[in-house]
Every structure is written in C-alpha cells, then in structure tokens.
PDB file of N, CA and C in Angstrom:
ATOM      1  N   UNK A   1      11.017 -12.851   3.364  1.00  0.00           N
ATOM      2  CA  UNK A   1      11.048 -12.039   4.563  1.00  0.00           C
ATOM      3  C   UNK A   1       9.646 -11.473   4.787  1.00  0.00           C
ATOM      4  N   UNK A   2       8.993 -11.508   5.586  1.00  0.00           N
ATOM      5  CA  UNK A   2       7.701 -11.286   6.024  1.00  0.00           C
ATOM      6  C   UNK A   2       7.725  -9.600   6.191  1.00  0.00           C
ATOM      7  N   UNK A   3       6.776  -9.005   5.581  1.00  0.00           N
ATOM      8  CA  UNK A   3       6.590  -7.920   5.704  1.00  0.00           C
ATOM      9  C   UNK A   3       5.121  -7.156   5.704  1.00  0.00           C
ATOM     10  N   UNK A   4       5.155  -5.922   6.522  1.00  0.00           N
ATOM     11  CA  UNK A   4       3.714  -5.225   6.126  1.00  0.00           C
ATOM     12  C   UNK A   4       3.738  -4.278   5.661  1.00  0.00           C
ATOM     13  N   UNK A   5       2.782  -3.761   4.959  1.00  0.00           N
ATOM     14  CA  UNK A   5       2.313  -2.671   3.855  1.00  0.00           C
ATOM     15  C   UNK A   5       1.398  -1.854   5.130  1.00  0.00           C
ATOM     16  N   UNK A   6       1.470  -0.385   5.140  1.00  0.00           N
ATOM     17  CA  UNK A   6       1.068   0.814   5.928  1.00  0.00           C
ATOM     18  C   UNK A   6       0.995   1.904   5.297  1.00  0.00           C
ATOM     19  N   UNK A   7      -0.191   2.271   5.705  1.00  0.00           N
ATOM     20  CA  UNK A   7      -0.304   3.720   5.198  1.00  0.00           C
ATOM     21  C   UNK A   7      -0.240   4.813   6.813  1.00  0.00           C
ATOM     22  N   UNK A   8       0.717   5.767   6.549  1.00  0.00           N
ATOM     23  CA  UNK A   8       0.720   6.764   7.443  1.00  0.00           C
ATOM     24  C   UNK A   8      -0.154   7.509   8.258  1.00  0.00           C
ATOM     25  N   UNK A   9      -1.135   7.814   9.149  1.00  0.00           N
ATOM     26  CA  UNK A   9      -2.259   8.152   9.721  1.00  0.00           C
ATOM     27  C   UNK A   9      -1.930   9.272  10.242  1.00  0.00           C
ATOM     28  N   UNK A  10      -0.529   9.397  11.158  1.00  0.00           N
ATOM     29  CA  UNK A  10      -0.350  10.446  11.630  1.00  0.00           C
ATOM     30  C   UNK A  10      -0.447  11.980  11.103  1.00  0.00           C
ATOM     31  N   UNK A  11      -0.789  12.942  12.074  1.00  0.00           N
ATOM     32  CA  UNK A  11      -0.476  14.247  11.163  1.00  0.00           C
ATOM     33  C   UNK A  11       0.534  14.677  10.748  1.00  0.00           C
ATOM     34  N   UNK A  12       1.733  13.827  11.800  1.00  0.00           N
ATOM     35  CA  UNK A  12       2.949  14.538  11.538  1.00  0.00           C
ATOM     36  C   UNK A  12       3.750  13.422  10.218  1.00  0.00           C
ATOM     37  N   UNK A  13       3.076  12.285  10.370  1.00  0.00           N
ATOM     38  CA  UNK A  13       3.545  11.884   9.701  1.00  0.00           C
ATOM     39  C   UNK A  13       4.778  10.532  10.043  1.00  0.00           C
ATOM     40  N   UNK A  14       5.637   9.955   9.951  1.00  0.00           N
ATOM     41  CA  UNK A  14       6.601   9.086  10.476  1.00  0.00           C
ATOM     42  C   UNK A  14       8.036  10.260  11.225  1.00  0.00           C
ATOM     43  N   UNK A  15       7.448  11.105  11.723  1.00  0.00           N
ATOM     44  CA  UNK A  15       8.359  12.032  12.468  1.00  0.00           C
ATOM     45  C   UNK A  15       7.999  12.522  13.953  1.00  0.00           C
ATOM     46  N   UNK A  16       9.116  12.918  14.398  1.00  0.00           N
ATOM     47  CA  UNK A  16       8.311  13.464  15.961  1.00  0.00           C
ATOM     48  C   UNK A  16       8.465  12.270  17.123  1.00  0.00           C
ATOM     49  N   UNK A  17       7.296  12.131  17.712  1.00  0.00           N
ATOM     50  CA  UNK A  17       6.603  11.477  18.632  1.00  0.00           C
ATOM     51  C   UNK A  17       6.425   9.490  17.417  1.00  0.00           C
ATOM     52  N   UNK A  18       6.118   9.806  16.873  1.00  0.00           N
ATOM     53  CA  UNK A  18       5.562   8.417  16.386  1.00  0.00           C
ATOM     54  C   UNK A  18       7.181   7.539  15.631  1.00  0.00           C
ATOM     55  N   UNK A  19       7.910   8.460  15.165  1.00  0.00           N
ATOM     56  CA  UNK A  19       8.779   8.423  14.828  1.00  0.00           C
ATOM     57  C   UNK A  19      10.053   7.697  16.019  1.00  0.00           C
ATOM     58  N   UNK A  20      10.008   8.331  17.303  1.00  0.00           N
ATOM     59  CA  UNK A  20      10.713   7.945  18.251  1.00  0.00           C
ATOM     60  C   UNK A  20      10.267   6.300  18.829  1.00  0.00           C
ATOM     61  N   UNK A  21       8.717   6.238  18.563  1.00  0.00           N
ATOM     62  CA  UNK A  21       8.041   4.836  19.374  1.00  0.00           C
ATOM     63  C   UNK A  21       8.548   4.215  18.492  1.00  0.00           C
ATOM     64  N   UNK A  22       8.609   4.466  17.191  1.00  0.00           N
ATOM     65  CA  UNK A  22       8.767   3.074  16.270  1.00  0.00           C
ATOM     66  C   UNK A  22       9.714   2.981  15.917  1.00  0.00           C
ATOM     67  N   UNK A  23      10.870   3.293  16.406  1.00  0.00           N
ATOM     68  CA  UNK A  23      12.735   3.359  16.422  1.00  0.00           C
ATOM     69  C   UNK A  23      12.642   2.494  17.653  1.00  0.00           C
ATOM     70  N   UNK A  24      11.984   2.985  18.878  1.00  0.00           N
ATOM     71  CA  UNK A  24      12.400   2.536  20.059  1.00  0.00           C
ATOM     72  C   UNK A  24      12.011   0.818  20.014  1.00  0.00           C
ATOM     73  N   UNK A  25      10.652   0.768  19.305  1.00  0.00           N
ATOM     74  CA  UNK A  25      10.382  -0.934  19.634  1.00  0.00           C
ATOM     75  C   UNK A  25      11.144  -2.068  18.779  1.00  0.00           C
ATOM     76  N   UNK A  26      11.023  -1.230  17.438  1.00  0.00           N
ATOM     77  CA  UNK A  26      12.210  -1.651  16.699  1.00  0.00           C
ATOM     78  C   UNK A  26      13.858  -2.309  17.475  1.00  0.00           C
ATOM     79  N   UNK A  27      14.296  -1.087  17.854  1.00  0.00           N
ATOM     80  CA  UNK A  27      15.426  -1.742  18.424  1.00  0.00           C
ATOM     81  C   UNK A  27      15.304  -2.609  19.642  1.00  0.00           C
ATOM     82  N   UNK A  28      14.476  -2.693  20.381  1.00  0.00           N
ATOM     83  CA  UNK A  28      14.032  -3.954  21.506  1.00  0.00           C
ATOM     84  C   UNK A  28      14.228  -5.195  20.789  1.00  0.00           C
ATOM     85  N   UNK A  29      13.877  -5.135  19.632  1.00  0.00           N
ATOM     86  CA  UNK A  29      13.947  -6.504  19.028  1.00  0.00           C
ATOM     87  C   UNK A  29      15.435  -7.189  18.405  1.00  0.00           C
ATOM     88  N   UNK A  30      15.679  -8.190  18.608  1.00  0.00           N
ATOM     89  CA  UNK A  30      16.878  -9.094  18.463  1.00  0.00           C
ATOM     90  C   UNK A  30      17.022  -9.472  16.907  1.00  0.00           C
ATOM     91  N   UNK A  31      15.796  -8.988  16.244  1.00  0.00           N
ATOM     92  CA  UNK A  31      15.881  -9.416  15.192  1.00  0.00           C
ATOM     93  C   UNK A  31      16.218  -8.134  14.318  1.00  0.00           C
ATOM     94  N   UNK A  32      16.557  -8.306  12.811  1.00  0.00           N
ATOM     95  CA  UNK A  32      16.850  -7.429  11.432  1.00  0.00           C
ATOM     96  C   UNK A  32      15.361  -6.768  11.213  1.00  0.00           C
ATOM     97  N   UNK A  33      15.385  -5.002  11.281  1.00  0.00           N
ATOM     98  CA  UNK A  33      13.926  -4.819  11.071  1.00  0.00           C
ATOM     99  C   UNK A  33      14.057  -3.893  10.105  1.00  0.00           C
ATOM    100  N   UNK A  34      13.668  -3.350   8.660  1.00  0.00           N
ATOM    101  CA  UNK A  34      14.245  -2.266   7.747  1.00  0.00           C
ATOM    102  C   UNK A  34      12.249  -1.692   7.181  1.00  0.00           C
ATOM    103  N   UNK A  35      12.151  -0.151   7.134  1.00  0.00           N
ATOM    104  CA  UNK A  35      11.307   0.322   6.666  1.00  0.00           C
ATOM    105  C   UNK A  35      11.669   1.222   5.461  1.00  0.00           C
ATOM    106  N   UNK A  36      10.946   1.080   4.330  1.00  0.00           N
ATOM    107  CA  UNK A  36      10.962   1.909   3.245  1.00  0.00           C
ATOM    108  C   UNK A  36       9.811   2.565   2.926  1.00  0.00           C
ATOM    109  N   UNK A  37       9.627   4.022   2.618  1.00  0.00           N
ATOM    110  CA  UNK A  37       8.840   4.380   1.633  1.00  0.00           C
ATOM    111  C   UNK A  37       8.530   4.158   0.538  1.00  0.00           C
ATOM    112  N   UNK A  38       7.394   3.533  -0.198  1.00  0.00           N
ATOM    113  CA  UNK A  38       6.490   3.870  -1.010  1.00  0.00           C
ATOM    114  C   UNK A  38       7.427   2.010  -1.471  1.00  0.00           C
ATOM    115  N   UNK A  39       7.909   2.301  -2.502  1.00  0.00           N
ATOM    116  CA  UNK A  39       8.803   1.670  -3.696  1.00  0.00           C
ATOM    117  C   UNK A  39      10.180   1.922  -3.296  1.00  0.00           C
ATOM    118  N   UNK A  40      11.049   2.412  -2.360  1.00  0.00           N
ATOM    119  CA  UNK A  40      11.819   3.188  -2.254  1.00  0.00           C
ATOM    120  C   UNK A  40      12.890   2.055  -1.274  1.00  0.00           C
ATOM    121  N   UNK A  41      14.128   2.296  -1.394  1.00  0.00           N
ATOM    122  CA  UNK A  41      15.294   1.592  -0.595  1.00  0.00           C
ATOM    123  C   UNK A  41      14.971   1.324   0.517  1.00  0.00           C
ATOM    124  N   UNK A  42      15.213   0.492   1.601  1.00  0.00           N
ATOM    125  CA  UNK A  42      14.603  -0.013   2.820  1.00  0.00           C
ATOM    126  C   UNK A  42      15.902   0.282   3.662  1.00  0.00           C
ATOM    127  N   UNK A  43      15.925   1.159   4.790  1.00  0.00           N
ATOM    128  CA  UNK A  43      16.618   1.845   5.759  1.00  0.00           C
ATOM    129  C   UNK A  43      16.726   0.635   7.064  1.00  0.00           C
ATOM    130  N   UNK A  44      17.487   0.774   7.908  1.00  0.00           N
ATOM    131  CA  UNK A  44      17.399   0.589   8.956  1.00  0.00           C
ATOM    132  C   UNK A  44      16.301   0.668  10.510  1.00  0.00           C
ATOM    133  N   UNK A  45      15.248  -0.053  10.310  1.00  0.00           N
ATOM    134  CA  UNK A  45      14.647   0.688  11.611  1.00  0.00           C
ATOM    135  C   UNK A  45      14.392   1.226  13.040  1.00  0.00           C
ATOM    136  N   UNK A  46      15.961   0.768  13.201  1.00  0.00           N
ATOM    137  CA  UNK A  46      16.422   1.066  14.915  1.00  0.00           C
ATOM    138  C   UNK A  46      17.134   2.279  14.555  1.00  0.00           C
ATOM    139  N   UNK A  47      17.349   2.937  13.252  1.00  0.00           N
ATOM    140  CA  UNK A  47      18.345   4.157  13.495  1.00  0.00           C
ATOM    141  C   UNK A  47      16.802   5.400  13.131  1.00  0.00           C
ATOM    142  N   UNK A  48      16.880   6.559  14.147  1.00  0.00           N
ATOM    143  CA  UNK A  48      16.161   7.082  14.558  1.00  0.00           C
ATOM    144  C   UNK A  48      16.848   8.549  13.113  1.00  0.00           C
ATOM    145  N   UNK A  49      17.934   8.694  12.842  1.00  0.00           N
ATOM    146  CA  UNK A  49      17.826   9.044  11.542  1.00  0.00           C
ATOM    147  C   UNK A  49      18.082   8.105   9.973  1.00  0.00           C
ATOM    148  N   UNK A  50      17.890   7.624  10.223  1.00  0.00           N
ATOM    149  CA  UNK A  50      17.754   6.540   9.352  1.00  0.00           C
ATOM    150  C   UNK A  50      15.761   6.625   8.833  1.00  0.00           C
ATOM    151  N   UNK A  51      15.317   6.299   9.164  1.00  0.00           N
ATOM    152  CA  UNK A  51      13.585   6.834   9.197  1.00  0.00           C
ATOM    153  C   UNK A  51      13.501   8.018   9.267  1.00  0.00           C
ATOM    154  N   UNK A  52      13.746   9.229   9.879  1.00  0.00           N
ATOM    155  CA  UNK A  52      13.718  10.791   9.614  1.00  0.00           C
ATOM    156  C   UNK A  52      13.808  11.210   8.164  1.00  0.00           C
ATOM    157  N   UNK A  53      14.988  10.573   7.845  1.00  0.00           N
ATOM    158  CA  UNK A  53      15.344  10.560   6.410  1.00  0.00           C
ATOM    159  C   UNK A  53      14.688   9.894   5.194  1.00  0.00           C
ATOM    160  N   UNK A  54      13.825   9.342   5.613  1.00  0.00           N
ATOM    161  CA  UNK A  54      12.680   8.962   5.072  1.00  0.00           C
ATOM    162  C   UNK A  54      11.411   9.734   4.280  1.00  0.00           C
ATOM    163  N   UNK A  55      11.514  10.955   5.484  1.00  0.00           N
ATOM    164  CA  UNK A  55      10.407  12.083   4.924  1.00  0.00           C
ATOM    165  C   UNK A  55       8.848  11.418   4.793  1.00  0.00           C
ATOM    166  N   UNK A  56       8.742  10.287   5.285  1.00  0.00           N
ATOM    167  CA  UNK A  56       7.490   9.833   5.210  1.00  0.00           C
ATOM    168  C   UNK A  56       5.898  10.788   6.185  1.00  0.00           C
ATOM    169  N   UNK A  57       5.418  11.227   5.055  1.00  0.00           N
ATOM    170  CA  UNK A  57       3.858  12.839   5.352  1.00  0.00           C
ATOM    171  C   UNK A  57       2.946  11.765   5.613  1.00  0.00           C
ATOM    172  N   UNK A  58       1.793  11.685   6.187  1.00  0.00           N
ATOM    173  CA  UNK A  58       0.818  11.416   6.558  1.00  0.00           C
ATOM    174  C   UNK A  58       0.095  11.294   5.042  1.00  0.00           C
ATOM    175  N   UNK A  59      -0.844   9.878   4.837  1.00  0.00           N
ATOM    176  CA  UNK A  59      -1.263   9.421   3.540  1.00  0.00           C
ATOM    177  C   UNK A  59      -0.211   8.487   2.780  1.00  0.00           C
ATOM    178  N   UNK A  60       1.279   8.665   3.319  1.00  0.00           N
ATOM    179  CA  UNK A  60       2.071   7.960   2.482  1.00  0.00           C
ATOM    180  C   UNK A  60       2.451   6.647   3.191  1.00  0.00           C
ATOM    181  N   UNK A  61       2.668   5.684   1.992  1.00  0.00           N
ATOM    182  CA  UNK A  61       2.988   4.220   2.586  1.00  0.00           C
ATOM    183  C   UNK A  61       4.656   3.891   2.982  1.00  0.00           C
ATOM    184  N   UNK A  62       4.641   2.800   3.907  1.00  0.00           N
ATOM    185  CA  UNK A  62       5.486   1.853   3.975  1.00  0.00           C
ATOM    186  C   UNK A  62       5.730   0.844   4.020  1.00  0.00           C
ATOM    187  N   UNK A  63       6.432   0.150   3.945  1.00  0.00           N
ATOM    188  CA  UNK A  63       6.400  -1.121   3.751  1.00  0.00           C
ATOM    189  C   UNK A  63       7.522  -2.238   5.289  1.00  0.00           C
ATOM    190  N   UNK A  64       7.385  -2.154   5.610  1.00  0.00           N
ATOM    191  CA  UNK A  64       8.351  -2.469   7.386  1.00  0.00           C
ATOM    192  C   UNK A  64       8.239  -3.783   6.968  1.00  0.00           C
ATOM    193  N   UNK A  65       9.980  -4.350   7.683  1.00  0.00           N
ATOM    194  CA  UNK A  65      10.269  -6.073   6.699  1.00  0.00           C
ATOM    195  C   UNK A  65      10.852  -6.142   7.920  1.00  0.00           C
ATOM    196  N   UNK A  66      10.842  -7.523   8.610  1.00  0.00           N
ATOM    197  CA  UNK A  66      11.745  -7.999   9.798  1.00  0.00           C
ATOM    198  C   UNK A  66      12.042  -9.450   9.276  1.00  0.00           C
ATOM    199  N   UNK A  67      12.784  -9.909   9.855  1.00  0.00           N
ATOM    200  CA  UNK A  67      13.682 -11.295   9.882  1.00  0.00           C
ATOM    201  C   UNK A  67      13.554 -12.136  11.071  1.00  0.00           C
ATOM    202  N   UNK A  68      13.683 -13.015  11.477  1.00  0.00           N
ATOM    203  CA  UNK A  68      14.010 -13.762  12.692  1.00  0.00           C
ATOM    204  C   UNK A  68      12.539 -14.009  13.143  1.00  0.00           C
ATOM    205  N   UNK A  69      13.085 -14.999  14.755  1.00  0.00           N
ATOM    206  CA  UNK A  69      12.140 -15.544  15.403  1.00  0.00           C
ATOM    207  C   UNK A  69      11.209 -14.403  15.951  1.00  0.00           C
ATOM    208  N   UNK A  70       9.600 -14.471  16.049  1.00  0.00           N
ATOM    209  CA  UNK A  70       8.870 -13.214  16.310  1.00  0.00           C
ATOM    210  C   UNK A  70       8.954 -12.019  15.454  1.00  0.00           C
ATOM    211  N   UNK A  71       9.442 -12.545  14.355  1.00  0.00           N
ATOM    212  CA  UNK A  71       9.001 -11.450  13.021  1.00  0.00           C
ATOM    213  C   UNK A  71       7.431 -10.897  13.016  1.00  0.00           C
ATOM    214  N   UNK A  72       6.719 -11.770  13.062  1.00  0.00           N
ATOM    215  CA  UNK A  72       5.338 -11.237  12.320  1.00  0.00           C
ATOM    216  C   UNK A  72       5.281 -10.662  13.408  1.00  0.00           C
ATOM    217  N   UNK A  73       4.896 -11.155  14.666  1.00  0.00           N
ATOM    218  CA  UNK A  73       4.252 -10.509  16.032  1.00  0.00           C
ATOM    219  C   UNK A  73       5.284  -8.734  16.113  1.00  0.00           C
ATOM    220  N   UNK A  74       6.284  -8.638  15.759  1.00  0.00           N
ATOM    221  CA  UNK A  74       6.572  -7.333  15.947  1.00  0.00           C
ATOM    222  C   UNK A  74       5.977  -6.654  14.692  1.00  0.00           C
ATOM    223  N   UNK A  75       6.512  -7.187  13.410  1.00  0.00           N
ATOM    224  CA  UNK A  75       5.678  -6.202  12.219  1.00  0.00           C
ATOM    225  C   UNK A  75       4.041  -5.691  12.847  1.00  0.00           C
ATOM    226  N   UNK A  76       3.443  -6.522  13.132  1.00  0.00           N
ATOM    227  CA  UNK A  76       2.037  -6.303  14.089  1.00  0.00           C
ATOM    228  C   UNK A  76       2.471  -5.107  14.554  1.00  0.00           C
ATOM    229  N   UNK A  77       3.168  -4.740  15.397  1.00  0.00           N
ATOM    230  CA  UNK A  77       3.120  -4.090  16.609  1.00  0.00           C
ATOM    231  C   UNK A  77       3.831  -2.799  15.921  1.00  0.00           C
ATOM    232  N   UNK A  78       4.850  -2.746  14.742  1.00  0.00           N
ATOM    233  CA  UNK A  78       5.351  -1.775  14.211  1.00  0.00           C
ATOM    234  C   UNK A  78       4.277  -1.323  13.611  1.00  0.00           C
ATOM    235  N   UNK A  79       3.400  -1.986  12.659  1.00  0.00           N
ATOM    236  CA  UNK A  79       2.438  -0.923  11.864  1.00  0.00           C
ATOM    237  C   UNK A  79       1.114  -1.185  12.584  1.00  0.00           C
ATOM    238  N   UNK A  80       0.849  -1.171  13.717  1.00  0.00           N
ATOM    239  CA  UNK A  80       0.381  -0.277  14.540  1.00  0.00           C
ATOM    240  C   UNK A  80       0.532   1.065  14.647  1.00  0.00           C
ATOM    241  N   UNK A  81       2.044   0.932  15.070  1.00  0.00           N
ATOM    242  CA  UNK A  81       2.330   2.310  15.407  1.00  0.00           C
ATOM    243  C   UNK A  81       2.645   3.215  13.909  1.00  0.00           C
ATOM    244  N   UNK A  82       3.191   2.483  13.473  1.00  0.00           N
ATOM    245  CA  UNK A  82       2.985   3.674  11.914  1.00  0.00           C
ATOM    246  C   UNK A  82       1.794   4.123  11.407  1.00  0.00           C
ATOM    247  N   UNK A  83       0.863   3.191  11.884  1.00  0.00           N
ATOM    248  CA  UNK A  83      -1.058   3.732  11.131  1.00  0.00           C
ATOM    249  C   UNK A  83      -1.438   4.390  12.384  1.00  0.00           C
ATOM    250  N   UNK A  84      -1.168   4.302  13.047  1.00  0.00           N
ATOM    251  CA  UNK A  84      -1.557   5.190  14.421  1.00  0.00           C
ATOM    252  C   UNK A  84      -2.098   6.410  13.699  1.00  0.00           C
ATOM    253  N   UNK A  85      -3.418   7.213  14.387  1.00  0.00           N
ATOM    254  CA  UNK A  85      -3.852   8.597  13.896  1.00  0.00           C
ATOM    255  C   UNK A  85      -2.966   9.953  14.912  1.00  0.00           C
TER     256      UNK A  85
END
C-alpha cells in the first residue's frame, strides 16, 4: 500500500483548520485512505474525529496510506496539506 511519511508544520498542529482540509480531500476520494501517528494504529481519514483523536502537535509525524486507482497523486496532495506551515 503506498504511503507517505510527514512531519507536522502547522502550529496547531493536525487540528482546527488543517485538520478539516485534510478530512475533507480525503473523503472526495473513492479510494481507502488511513493516517497514523508516529508508529501508532492507522485511523480512518475521512472521519474528522477519527484524526482529532490522533492528537497529532506540530513537529510530530505521520504516516497517510491510501489504496486504489490515484493513490499516490492524492497521498501528494494529503501531505501537502499535513506539512503545510
């Protein structure tokens, strides 16, 4: 399963504002998309508490995994928005 490695940029961190974009593009997609912290169990990434619950602070990594046709081109576009400053 194709995945990318991210480190957090934001101040707030994977919450808030950055938190909502990367639920929202997530679920646009037709495909299976799951983000985990650090080493940590891999959540759902269309559920908007599903990632909250994450607790992911600014400096800390993730790791965002998708499935299906146009996998990579969205991981692209997800950790974008997770390294976002």
């Amino acid at each position: 399963m194709p995945e990318r490695r991210v480190t957090v940029q934001a101040e707030v961190g994977l919450h808030a504002r950055p938190a909502a974009t990367f639920v929202q593009r997530a679920a646009q997609a037709p495909i299976a998309v799951t983000v985990a912290k650090g080493g940590g169990e891999p959540v759902n990434a269309k559920s908007i508490l599903s990632v909250l619950a994450l607790d992911v602070r600014q400096g800390e990594n993730v790791v965002i995994s998708a499935e299906g046709e146009g996998a990579e081109e969205l991981l692209d576009e997800l950790a974008a928005i997770a390294s976002a400053p």
